[in-house]
PDB file of N, CA and C in Angstrom:
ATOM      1  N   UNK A   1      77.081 114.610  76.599  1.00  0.00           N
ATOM      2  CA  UNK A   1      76.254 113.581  77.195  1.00  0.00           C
ATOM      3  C   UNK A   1      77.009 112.244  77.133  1.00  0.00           C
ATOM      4  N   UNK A   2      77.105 111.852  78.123  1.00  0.00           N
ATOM      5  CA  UNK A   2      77.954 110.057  78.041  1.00  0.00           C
ATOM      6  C   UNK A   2      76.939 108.992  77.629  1.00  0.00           C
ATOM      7  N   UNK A   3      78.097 108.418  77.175  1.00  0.00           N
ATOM      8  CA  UNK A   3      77.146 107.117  76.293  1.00  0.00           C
ATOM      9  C   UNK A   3      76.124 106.812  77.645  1.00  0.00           C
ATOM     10  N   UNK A   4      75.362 105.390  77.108  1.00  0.00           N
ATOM     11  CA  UNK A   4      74.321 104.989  78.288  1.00  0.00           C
ATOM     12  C   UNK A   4      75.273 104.415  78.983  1.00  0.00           C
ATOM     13  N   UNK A   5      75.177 103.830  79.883  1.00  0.00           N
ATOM     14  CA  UNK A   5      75.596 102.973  81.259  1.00  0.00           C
ATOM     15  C   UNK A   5      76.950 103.169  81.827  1.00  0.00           C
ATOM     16  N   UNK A   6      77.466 104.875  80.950  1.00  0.00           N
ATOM     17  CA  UNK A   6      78.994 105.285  81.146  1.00  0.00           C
ATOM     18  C   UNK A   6      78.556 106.780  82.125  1.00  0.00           C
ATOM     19  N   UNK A   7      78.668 106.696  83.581  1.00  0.00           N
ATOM     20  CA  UNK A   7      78.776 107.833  84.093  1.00  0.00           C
ATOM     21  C   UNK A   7      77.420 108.704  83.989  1.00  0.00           C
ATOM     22  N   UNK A   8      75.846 107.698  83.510  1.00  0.00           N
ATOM     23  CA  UNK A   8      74.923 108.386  83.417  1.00  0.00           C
ATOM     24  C   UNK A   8      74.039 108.323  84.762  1.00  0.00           C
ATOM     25  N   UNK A   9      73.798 109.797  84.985  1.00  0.00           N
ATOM     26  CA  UNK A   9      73.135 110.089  85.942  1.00  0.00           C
ATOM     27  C   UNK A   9      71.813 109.530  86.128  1.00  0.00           C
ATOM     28  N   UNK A  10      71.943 109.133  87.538  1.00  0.00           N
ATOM     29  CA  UNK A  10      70.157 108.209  87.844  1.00  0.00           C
ATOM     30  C   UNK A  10      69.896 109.384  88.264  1.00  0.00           C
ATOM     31  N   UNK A  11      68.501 108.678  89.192  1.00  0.00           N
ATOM     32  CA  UNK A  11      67.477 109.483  90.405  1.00  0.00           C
ATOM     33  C   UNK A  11      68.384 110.083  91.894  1.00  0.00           C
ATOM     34  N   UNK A  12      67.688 110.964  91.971  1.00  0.00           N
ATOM     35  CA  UNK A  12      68.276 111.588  93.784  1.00  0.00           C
ATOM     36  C   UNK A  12      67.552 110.926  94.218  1.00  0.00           C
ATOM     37  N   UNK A  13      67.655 109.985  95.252  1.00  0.00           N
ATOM     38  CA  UNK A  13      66.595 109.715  96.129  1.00  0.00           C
ATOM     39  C   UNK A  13      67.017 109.620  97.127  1.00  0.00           C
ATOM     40  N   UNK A  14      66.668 110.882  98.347  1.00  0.00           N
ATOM     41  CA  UNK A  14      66.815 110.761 100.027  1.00  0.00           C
ATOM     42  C   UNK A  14      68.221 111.670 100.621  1.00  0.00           C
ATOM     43  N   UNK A  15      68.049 112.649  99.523  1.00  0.00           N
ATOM     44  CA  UNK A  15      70.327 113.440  99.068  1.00  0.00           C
ATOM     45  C   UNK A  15      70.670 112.374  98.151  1.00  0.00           C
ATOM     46  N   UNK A  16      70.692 111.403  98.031  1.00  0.00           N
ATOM     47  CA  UNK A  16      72.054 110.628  97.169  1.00  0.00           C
ATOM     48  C   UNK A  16      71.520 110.686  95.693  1.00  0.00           C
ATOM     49  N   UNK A  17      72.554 110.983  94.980  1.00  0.00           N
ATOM     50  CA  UNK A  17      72.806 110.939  93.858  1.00  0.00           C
ATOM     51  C   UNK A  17      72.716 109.539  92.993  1.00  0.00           C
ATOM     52  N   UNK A  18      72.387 109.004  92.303  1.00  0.00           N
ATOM     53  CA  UNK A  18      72.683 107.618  91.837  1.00  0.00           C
ATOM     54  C   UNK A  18      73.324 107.860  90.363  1.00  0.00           C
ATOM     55  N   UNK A  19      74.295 107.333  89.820  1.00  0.00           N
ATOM     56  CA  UNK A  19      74.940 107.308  88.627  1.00  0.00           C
ATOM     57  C   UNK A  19      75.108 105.570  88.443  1.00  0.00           C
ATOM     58  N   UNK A  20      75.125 105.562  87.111  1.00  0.00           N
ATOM     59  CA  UNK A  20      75.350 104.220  86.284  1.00  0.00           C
ATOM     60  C   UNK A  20      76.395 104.469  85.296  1.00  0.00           C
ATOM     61  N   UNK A  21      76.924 103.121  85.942  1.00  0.00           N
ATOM     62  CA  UNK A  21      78.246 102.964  85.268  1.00  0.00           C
ATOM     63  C   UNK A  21      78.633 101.081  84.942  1.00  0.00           C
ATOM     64  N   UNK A  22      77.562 101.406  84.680  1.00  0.00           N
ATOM     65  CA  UNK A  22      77.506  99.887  84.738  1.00  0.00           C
ATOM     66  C   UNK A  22      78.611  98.958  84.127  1.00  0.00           C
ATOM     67  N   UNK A  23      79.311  99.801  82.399  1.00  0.00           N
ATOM     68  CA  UNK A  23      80.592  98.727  82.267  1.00  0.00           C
ATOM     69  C   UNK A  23      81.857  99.164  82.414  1.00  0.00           C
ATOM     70  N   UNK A  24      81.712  99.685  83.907  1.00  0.00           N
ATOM     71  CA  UNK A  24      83.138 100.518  84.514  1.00  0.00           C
ATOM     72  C   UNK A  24      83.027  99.272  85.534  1.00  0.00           C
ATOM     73  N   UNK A  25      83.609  97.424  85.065  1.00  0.00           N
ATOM     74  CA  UNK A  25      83.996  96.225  85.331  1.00  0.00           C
ATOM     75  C   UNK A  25      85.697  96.104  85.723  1.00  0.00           C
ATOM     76  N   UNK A  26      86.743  96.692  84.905  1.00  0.00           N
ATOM     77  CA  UNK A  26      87.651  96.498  85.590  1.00  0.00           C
ATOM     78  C   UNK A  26      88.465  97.664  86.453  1.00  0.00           C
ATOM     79  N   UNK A  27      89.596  97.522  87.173  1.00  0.00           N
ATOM     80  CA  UNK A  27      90.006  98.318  87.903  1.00  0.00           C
ATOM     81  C   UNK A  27      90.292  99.994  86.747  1.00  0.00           C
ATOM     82  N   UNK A  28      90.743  99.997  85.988  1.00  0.00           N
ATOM     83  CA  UNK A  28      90.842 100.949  85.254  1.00  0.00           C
ATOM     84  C   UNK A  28      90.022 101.368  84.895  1.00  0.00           C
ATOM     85  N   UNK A  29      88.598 101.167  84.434  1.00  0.00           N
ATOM     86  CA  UNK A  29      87.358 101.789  84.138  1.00  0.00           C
ATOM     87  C   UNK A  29      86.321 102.877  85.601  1.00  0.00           C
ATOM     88  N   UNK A  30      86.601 101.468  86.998  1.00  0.00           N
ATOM     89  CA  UNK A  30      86.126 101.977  88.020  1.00  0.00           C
ATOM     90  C   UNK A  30      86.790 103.588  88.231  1.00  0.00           C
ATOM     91  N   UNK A  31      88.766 103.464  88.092  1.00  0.00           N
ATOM     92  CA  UNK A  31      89.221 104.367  88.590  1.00  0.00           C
ATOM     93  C   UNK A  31      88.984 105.406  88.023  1.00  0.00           C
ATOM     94  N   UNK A  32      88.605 105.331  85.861  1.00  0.00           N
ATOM     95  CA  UNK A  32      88.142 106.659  85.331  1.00  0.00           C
ATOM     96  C   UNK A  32      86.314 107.383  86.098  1.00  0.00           C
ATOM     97  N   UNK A  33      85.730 106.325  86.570  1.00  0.00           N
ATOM     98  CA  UNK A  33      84.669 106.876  86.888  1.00  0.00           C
ATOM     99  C   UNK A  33      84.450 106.956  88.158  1.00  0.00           C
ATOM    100  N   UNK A  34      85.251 107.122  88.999  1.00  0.00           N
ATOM    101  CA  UNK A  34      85.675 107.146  90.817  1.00  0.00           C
ATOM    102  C   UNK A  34      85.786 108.930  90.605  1.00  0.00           C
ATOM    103  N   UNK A  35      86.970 109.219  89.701  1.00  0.00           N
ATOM    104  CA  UNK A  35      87.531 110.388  89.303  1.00  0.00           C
ATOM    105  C   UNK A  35      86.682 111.204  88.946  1.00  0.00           C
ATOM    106  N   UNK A  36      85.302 111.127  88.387  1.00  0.00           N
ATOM    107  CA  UNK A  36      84.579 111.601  87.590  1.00  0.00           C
ATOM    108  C   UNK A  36      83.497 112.293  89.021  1.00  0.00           C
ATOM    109  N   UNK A  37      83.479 111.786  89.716  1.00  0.00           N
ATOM    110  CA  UNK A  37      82.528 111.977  91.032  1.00  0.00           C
ATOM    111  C   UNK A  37      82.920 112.941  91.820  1.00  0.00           C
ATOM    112  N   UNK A  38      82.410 114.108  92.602  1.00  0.00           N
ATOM    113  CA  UNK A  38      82.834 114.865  93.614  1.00  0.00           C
ATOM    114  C   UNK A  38      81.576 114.194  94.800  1.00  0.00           C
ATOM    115  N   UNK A  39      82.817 114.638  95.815  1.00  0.00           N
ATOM    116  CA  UNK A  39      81.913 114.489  97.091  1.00  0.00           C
ATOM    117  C   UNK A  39      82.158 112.899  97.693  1.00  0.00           C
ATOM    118  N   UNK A  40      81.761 112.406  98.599  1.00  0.00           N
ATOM    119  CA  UNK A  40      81.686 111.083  99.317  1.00  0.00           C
ATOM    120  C   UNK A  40      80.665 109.891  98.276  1.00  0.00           C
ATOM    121  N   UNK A  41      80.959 109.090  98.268  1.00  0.00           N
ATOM    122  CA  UNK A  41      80.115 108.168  97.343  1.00  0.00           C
ATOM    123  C   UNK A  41      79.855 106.767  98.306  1.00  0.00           C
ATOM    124  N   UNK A  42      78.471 106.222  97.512  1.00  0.00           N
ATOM    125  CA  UNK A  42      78.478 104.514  98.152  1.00  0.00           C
ATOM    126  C   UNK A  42      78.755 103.956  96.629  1.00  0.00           C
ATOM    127  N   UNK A  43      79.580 102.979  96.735  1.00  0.00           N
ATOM    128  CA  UNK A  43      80.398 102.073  95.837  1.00  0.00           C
ATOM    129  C   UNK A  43      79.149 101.181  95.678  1.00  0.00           C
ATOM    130  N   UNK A  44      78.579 100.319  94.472  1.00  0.00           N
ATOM    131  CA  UNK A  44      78.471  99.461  94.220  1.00  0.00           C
ATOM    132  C   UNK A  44      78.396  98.659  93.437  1.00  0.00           C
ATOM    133  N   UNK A  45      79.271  97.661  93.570  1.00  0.00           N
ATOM    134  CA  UNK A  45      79.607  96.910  92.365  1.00  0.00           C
ATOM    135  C   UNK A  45      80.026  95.192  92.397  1.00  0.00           C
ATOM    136  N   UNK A  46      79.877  94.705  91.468  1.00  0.00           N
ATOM    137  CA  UNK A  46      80.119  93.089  90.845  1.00  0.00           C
ATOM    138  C   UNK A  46      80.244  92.596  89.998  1.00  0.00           C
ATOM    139  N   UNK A  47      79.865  91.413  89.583  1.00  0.00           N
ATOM    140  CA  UNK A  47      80.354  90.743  88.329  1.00  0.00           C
ATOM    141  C   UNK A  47      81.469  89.836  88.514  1.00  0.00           C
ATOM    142  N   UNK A  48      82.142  89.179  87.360  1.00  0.00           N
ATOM    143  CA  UNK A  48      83.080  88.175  87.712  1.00  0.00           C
ATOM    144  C   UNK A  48      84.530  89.079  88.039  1.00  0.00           C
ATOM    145  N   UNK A  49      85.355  88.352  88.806  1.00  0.00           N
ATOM    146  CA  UNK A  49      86.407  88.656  89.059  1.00  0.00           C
ATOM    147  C   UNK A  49      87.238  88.486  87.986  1.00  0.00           C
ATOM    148  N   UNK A  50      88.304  89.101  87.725  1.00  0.00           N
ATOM    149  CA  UNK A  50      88.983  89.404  86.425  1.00  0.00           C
ATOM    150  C   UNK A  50      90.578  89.413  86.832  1.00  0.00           C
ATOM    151  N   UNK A  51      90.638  89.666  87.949  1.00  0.00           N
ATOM    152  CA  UNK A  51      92.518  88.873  88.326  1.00  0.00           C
ATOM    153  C   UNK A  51      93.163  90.559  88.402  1.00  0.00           C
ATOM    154  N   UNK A  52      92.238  91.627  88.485  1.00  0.00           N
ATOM    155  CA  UNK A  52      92.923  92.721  88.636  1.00  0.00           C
ATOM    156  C   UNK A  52      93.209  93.307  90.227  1.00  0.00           C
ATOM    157  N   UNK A  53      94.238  93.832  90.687  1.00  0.00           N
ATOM    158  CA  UNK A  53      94.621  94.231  91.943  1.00  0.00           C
ATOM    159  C   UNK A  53      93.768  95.418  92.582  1.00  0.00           C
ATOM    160  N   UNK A  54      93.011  95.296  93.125  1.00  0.00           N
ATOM    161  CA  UNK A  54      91.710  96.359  94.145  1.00  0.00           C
ATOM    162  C   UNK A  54      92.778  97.160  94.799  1.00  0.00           C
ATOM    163  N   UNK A  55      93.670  96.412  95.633  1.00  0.00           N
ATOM    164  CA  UNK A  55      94.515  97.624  96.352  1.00  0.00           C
ATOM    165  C   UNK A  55      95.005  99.113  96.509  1.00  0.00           C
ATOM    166  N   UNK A  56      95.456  99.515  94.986  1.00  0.00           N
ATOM    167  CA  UNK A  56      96.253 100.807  94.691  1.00  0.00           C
ATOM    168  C   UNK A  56      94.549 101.521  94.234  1.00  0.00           C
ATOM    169  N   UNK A  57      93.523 100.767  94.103  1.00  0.00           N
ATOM    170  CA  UNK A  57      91.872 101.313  93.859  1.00  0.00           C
ATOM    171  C   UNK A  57      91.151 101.977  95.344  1.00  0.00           C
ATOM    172  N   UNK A  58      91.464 100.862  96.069  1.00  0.00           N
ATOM    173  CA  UNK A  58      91.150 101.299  97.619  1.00  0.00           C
ATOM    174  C   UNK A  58      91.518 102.309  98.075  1.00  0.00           C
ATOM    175  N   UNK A  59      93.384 102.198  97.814  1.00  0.00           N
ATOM    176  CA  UNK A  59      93.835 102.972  98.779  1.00  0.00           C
ATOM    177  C   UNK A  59      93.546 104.375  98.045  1.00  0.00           C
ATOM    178  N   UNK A  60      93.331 104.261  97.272  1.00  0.00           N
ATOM    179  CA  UNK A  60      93.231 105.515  96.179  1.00  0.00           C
ATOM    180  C   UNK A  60      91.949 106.681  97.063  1.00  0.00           C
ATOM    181  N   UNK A  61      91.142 106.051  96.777  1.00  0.00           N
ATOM    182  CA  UNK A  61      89.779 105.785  96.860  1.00  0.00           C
ATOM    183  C   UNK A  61      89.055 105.795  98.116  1.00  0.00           C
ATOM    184  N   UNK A  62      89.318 105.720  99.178  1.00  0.00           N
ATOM    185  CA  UNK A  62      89.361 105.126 101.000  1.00  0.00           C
ATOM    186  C   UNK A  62      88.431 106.630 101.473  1.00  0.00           C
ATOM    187  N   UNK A  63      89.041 107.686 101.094  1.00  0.00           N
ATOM    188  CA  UNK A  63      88.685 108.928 101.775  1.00  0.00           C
ATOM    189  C   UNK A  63      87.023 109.726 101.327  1.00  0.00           C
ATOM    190  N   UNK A  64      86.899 109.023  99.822  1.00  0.00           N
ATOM    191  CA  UNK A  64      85.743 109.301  98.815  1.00  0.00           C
ATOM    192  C   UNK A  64      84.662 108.156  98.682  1.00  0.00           C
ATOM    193  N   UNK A  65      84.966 106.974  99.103  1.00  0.00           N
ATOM    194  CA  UNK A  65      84.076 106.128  99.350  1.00  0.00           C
ATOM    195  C   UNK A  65      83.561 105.576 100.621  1.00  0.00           C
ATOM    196  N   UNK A  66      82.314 106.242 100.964  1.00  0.00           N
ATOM    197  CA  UNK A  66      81.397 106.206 102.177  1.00  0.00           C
ATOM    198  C   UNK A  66      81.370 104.760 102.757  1.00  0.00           C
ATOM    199  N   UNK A  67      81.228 104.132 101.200  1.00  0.00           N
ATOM    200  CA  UNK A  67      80.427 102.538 101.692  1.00  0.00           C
ATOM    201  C   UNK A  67      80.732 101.548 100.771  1.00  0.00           C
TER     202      UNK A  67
END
């Protein structure tokens, strides 16, 4: 079972899956829990910017993230 707000599974609502990941904040946390997902996903996320490079995350990422 993952800690709370690490990769824990929400509600289905409508097909979609919802997971919380709430302190997956910098690029290295997103990318362990991007990895963790099968299937197409909607991304969402914020907080302060932290000076880390999105790019090599995107491009990573482009084919598995819906939205």
């Amino acid at each position: 079972m993952p800690l709370p707000h690490r990769c824990q599974k929400g509600p289905l609502i409508a097909g979609l899956q919802f997971i919380d990941d709430l302190h997956a904040t910098g690029t290295h946390a997103q990318r362990a829990a991007l990895s963790c997902v099968s299937g197409k996903l909607i991304l969402m996320c914020g907080g302060f910017d932290k000076g880390d490079n999105y790019d090599e995350l995107l491009e990573k990422y482009a084919g598995k993230v819906a939205a």
